[in-house]
Protein backbone atom coordinates (compact mmCIF):
# COMPACT_ATOMS: atom_id res chain seq x y z
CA UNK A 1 27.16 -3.10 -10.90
CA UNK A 2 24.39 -5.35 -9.72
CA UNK A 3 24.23 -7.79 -7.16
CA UNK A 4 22.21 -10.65 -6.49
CA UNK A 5 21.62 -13.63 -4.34
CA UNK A 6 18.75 -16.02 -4.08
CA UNK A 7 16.62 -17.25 -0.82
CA UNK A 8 13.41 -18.55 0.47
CA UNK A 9 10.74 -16.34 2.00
CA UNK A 10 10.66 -17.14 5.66
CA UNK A 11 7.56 -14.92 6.87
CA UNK A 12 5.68 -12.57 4.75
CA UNK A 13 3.82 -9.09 5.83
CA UNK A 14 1.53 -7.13 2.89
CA UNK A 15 1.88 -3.26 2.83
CA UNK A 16 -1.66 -2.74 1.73
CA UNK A 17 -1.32 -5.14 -1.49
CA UNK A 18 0.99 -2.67 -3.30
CA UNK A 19 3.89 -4.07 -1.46
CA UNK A 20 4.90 -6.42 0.51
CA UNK A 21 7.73 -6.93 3.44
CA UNK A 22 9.84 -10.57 3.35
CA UNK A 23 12.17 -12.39 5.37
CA UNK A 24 14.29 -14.07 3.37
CA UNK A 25 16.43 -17.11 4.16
CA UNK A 26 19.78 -17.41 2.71
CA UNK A 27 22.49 -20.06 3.79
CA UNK A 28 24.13 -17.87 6.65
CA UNK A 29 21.66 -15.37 7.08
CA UNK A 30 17.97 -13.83 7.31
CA UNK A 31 17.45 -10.54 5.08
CA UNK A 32 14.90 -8.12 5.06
CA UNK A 33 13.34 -7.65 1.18
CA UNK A 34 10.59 -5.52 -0.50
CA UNK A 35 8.61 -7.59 -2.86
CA UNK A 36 6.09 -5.60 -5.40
CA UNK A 37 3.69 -7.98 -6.86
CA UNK A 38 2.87 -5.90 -10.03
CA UNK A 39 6.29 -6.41 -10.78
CA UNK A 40 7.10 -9.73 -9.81
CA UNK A 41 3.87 -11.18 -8.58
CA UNK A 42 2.41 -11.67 -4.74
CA UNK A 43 5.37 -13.55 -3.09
CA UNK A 44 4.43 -16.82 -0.07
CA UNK A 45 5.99 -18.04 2.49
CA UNK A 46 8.67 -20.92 0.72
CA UNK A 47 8.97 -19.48 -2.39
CA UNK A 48 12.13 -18.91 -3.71
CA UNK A 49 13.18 -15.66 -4.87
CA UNK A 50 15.87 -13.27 -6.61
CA UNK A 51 17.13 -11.17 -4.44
CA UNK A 52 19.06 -7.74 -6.15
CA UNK A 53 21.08 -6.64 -3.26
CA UNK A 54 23.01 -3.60 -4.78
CA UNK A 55 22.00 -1.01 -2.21
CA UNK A 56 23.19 -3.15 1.01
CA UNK A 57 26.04 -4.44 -0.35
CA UNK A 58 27.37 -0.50 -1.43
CA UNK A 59 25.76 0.11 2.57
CA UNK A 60 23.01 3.08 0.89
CA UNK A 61 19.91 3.82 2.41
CA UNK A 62 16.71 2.25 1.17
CA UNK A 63 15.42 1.68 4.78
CA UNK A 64 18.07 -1.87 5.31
CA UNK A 65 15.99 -3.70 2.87
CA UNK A 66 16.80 -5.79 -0.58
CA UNK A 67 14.42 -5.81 -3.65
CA UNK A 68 12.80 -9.16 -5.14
CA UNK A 69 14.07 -9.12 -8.87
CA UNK A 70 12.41 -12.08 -9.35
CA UNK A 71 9.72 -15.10 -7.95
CA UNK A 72 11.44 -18.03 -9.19
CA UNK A 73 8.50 -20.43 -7.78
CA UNK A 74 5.48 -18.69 -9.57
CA UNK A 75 5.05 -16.90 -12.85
CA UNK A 76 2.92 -13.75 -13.60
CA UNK A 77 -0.87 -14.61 -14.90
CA UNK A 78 -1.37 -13.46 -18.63
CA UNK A 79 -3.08 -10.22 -18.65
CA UNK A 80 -6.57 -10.16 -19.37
CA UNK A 81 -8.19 -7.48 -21.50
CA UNK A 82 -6.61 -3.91 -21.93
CA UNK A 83 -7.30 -2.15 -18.60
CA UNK A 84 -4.11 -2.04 -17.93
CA UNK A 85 -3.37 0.74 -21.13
CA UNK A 86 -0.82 1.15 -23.54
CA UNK A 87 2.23 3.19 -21.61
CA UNK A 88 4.70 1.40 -20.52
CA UNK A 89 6.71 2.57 -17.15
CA UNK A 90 10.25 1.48 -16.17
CA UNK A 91 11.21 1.51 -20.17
CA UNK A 92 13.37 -0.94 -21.58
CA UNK A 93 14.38 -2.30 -17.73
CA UNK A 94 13.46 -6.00 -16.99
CA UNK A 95 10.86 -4.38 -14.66
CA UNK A 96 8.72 -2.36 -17.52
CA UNK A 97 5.01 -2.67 -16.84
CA UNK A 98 2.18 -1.05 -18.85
CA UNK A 99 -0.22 1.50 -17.20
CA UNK A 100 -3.56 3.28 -18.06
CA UNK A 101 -2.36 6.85 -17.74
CA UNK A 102 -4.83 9.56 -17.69
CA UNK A 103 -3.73 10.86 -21.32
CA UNK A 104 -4.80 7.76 -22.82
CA UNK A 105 -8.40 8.11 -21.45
CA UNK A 106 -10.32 9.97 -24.31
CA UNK A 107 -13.32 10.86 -21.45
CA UNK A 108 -10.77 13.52 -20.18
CA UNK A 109 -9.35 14.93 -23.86
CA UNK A 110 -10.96 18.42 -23.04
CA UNK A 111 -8.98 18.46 -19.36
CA UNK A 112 -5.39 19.24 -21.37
CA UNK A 113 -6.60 22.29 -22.95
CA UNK A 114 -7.30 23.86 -19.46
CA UNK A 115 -5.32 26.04 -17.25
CA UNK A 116 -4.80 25.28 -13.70
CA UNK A 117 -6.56 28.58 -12.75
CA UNK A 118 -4.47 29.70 -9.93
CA UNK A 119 -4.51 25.73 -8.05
CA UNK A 120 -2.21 25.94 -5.22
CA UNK A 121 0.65 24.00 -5.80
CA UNK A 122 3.93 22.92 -3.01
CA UNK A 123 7.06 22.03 -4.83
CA UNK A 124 9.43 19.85 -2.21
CA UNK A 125 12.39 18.49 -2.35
CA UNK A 126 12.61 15.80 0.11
CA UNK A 127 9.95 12.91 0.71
CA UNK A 128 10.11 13.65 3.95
CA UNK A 129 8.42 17.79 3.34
CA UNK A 130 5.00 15.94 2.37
CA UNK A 131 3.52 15.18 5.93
CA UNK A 132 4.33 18.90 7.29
CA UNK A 133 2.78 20.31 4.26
CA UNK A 134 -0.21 18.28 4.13
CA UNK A 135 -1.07 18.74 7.93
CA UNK A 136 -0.62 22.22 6.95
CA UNK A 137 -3.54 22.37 3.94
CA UNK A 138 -5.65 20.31 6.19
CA UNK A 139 -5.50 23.06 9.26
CA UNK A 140 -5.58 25.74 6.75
CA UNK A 141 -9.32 23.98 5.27
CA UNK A 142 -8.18 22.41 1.75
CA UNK A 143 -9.16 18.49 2.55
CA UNK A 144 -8.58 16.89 -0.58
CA UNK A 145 -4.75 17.29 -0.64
CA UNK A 146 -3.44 15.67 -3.90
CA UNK A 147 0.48 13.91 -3.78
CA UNK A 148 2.44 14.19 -6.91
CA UNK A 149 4.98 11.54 -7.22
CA UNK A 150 8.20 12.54 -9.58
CA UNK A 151 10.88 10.11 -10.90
CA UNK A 152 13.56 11.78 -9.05
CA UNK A 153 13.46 9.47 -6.22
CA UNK A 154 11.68 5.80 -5.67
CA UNK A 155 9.54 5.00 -9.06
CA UNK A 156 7.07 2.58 -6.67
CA UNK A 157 4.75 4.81 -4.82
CA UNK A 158 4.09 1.70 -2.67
CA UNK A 159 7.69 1.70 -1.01
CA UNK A 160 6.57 5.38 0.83
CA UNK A 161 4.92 4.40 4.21
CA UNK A 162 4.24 7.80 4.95
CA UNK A 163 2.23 7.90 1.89
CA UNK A 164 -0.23 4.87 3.51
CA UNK A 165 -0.02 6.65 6.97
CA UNK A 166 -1.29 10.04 5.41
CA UNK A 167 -3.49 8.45 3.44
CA UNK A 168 -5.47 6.36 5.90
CA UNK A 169 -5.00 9.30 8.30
CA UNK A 170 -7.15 11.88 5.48
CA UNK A 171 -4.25 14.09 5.58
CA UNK A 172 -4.06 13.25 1.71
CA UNK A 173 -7.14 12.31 -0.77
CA UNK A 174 -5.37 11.32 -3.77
CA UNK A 175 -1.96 10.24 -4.83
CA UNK A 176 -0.77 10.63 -9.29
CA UNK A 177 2.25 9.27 -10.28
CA UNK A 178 4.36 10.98 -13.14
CA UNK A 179 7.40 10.52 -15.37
CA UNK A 180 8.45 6.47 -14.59
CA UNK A 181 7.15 6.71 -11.75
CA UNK A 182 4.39 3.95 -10.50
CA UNK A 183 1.29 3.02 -8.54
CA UNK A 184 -0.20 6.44 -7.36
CA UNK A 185 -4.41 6.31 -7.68
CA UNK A 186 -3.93 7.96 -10.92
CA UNK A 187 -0.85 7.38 -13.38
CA UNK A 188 0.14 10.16 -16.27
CA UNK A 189 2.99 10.47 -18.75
CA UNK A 190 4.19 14.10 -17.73
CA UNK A 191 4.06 16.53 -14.46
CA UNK A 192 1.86 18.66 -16.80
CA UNK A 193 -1.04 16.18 -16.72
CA UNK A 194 -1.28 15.14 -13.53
CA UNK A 195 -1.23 18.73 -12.44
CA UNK A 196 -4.26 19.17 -14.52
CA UNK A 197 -5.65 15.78 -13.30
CA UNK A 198 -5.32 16.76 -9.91
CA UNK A 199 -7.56 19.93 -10.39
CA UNK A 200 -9.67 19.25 -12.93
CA UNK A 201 -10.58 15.04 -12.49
CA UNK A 202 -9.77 14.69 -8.94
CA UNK A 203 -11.24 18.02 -7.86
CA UNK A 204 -8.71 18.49 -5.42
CA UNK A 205 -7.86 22.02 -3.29
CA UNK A 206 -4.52 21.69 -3.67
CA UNK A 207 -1.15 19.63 -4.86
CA UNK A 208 1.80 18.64 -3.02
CA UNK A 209 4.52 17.95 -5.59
CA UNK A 210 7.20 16.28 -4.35
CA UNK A 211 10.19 13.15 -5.08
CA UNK A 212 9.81 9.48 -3.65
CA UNK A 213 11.86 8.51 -0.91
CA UNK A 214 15.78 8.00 -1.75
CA UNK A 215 16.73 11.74 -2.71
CA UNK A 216 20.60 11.35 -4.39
CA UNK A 217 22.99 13.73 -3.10
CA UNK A 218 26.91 14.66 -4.11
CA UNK A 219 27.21 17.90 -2.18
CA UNK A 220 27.81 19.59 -5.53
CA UNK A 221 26.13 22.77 -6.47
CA UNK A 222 23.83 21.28 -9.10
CA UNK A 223 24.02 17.49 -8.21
CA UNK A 224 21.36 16.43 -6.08
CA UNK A 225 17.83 15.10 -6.98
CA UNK A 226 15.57 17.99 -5.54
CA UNK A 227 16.98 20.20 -8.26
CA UNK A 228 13.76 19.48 -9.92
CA UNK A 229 12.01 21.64 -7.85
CA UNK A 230 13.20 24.78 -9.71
CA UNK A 231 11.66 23.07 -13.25
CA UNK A 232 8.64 22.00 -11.45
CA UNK A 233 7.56 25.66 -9.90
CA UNK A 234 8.16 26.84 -13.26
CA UNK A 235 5.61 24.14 -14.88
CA UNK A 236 3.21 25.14 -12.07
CA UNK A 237 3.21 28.82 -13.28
CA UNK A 238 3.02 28.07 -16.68
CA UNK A 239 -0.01 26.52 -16.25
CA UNK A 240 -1.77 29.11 -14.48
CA UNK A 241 -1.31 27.66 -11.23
CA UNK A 242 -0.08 29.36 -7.75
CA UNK A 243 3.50 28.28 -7.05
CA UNK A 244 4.78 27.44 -3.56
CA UNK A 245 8.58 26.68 -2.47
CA UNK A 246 8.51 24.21 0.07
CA UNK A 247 11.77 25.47 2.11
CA UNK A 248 14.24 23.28 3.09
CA UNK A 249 15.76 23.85 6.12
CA UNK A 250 17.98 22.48 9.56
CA UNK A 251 18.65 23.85 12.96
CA UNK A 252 20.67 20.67 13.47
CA UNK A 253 22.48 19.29 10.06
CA UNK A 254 25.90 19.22 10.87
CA UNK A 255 26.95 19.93 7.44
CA UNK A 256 27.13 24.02 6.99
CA UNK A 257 25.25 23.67 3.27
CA UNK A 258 22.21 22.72 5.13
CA UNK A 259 22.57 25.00 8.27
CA UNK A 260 19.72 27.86 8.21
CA UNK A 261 18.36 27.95 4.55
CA UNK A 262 19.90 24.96 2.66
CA UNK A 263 21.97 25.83 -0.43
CA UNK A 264 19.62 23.30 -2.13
CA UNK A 265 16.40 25.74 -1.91
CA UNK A 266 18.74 29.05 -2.47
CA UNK A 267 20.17 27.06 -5.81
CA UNK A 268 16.37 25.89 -6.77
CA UNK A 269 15.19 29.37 -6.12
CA UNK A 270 18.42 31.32 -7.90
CA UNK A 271 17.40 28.55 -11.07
CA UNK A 272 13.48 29.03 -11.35
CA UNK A 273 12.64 31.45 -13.49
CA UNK A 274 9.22 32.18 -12.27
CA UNK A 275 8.67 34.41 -9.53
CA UNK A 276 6.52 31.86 -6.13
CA UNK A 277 5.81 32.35 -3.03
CA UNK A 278 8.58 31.05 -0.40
CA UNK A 279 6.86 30.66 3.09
CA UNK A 280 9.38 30.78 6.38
CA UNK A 281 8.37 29.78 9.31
CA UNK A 282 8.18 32.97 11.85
CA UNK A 283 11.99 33.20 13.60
CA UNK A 284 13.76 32.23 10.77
CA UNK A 285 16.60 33.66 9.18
CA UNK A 286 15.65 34.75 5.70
CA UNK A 287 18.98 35.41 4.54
CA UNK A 288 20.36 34.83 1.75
CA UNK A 289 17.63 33.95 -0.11
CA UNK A 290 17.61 35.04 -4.08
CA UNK A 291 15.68 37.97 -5.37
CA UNK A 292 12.57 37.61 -7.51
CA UNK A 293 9.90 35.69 -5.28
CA UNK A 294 7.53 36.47 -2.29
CA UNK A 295 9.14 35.74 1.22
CA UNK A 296 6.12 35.26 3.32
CA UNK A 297 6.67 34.82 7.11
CA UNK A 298 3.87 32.04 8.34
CA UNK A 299 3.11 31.97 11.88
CA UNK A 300 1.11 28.82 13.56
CA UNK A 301 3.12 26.12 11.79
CA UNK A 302 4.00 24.01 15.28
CA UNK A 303 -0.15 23.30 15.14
CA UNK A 304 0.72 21.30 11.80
CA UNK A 305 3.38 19.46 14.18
CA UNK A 306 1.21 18.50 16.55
CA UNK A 307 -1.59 17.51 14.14
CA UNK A 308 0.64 14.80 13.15
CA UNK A 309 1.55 13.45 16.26
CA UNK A 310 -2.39 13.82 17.26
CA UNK A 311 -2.92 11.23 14.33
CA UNK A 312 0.23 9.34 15.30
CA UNK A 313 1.97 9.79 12.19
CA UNK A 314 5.91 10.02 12.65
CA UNK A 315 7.76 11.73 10.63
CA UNK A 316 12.02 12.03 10.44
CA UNK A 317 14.03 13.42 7.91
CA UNK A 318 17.69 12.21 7.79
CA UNK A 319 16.98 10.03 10.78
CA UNK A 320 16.27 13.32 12.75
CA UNK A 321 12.55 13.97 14.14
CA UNK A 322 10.78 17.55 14.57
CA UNK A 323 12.36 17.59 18.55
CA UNK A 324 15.83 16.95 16.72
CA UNK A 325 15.26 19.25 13.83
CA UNK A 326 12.18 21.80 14.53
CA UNK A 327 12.84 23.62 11.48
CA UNK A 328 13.00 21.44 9.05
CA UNK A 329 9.93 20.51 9.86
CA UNK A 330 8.32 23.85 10.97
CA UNK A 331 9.09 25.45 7.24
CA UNK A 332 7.42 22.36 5.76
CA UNK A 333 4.46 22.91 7.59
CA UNK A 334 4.40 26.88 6.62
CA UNK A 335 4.08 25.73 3.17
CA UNK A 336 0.50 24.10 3.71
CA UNK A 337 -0.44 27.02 5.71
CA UNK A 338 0.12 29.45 3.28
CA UNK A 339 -3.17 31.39 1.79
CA UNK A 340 -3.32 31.78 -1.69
CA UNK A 341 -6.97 32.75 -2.40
C-alpha cells in the first residue's frame, strides 16, 4: 500500500545538499517532508511536489516526516559524462539511480585480493550504537573512524543527522555505503568491499558497521533488522579482520526482551559462527550470553558519554537519552574502547 498526496513547498531548509527539509502546503494542512535531490532534484519554495505519505498515514517512525516522490515543477538535468558509473542502486524502484562504486574503479583492482589484516571492525545493530562507539575509537586514539552503511535500515545516508553531527564533529572521517544503500563518501556493491575500501583506500584505523536509521522489529526470535549483525561479524573474520559485537543493551526498556542483554545480541551472537570479541561495560550482567566469543569487561566508557555531550552531539535511542538509558549507551561506547592491537 502506498499513499500519496500532492502540495506546495512553503519554506525550504538544506541538510548539507544531500537532503533537504520542506514544509509542505496541502489544502487543510502544513506537513513536514524530506526531499533528496539526487533522487528527485533540489526542491524551491512554490514548487509543487508528490508527496508518498505511507509511513504517517500507518503512524511509523521516520522522525514525523513524508518523502518527496516526485518535483512536479522541475525535471532532472540529463546527465553529463559517466562519472556517475554503471551500478545502479534502488533496482527496478522508480527511485533507481546509478553510482560509481569502488569495484568499478580499475585504479583499486589489486585492493580485492587483500585481507583486512586484523582491521578492527564494530558490528551494531541500531543507528543509534554509532555515536557511543565512535567517541569510543576517538578516546581510545584511532581518528579516522570509517561508517559502514547496510541496507537493513534507511538506503539514503543523508536522512542520518547523527551521521552530519559526527562528521563535522571529527568523531568520524569517512562514511561507504553498501548493498542499496546510498550517498556515503564512497559507494560499493557488497559489505566485502567497502570493508576493504575502508582499510586499504581510505586508510582508516577502524570501521563501525552498522544499519541506517528505521531498524524493523516484530518481537519474533529471528525477525528484526539487526539480525545482520551475526552475517556481518562473520564477513569481518573472513576477511582477516578483528570482529567486535557492539552490545545491545537497556536498564530502562520496558519490554523484558530488551531488559539486561537484549535477546537481539544473545540471538546474533548464538547465530555467528565466528568466535569476536563482545565488550560489556564494567557492572553489567553478563548473563546469558552464548558460548564461543571473548567477553571483555571495558571500564572508562562514561568518558565516551561525556565526549559527546562536550561536542554537543545528542544522542537517544528509542526516544530515551544516556540519563534515561545509561547502558545502552555505556556498552556502545565499550565497543570503541576496546584494544585490539
Amino acid at each position: 500500500m502506498i499513499t500519496q498526496t500532492a502540495g506546495k513547498v512553503q519554506s525550504v531548509t538544506d541538510w548539507d545538499g544531500d537532503a533537504q527539509e520542506l514544509m509542505v502546503r496541502l489544502e487543510l494542512e502544513t506537513r513536514r517532508a524530506v526531499n533528496y535531490p539526487a533522487l528527485t532534484g533540489p526542491a524551491s519554495v512554490g514548487d509543487e511536489v508528490l508527496l508518498n505519505t505511507t509511513a504517517q498515514t500507518l503512524k511509523l517512525g521516520t522522525g514525523g516526516y513524508d518523502f518527496v516522490s516526485a518535483n512536479l515543477s522541475r525535471t532532472l538535468p540529463k546527465p553529463t559524462g559517466d562519472e556517475a558509473g554503471h551500478i545502479i542502486k534502488g533496482r527496478y524502484l522508480p527511485c533507481q539511480q546509478a553510482v560509481l562504486t569502488l569495484e568499478e574503479q580499475e585504479r583499486y583492482a589489486d585492493v580485492w585480493e587483500r585481507n583486512l589484516e586484523g582491521f578492527p571492525v564494530l558490528v551494531g545493530q541500531l543507528h543509534s550504537q554509532i555515536g557511543p562507539a565512535a567517541a569510543g575509537l576517538h578516546l581510545s586514539g584511532r581518528r579516522r573512524v570509517a561508517y559502514i552503511m547496510t541496507d537493513v535500515g534507511a538506503l539514503p545516508l543523508a536522512f542520518s543527522r547523527l551521521v552530519r553531527d559526527l562528521k563535522a564533529s571529527g568523531l568520524l572521517y569517512a562514511t561507504l555505503t553498501c548493498g542499496q544503500a546510498f550517498g556515503g563518501d564512497r559507494e560499493t556493491v557488497t559489505l566485502h568491499s567497502a570493508l576493504l575500501g575502508a582499510k586499504h583506500i581510505l586508510d582508516c584505523d577502524a570501521a563501525i558497521v552498522c544499519q541506517g536509521p528505521g531498524n524493523a522489529g516484530t518481537g519474533t526470535k529471528y525477525g528484526f533488522g539487526g539480525i545482520e549483525q551475526a552475517q556481518n561479524l562473520d564477513i569481518v573474520r573472513a576477511l582477516g579482520g578483528t570482529s567486535v559485537a557492539i552490545v545491545r543493551m537497556s536498564s530502562a526498556d520496558k519490554r523484558e526482551r530488551h531488559q539486561g542483554v537484549s535477546h537481539h545480541t544473545r540471538t546474533t551472537l548464538d547465530l555467528a559462527y565466528s568466535r569476536c570479541i563482545v565488550p560489556l561495560p564494567v557492572g553489567a550482567d553478563e548473563t546469558p550470553l552464548p558460548p564461543g566469543h571473548s567477553v571483555l569487561f571495558i571500564e572508562g566508557a562514561q568518558a565516551a558519554l561525556d565526549l559527546l555531550d562536550a561536542r554537543g552531539i545528542a544522542v537517544t535511542s528509542m526516544g530515551r537519552t544516556p540519563a534515561e538509558d545509561p547502558m545502552f549507551f555505556l556498552a556502545a561506547a565499550a565497543a570503541g574502547l576496546v584494544e585490539t592491537d
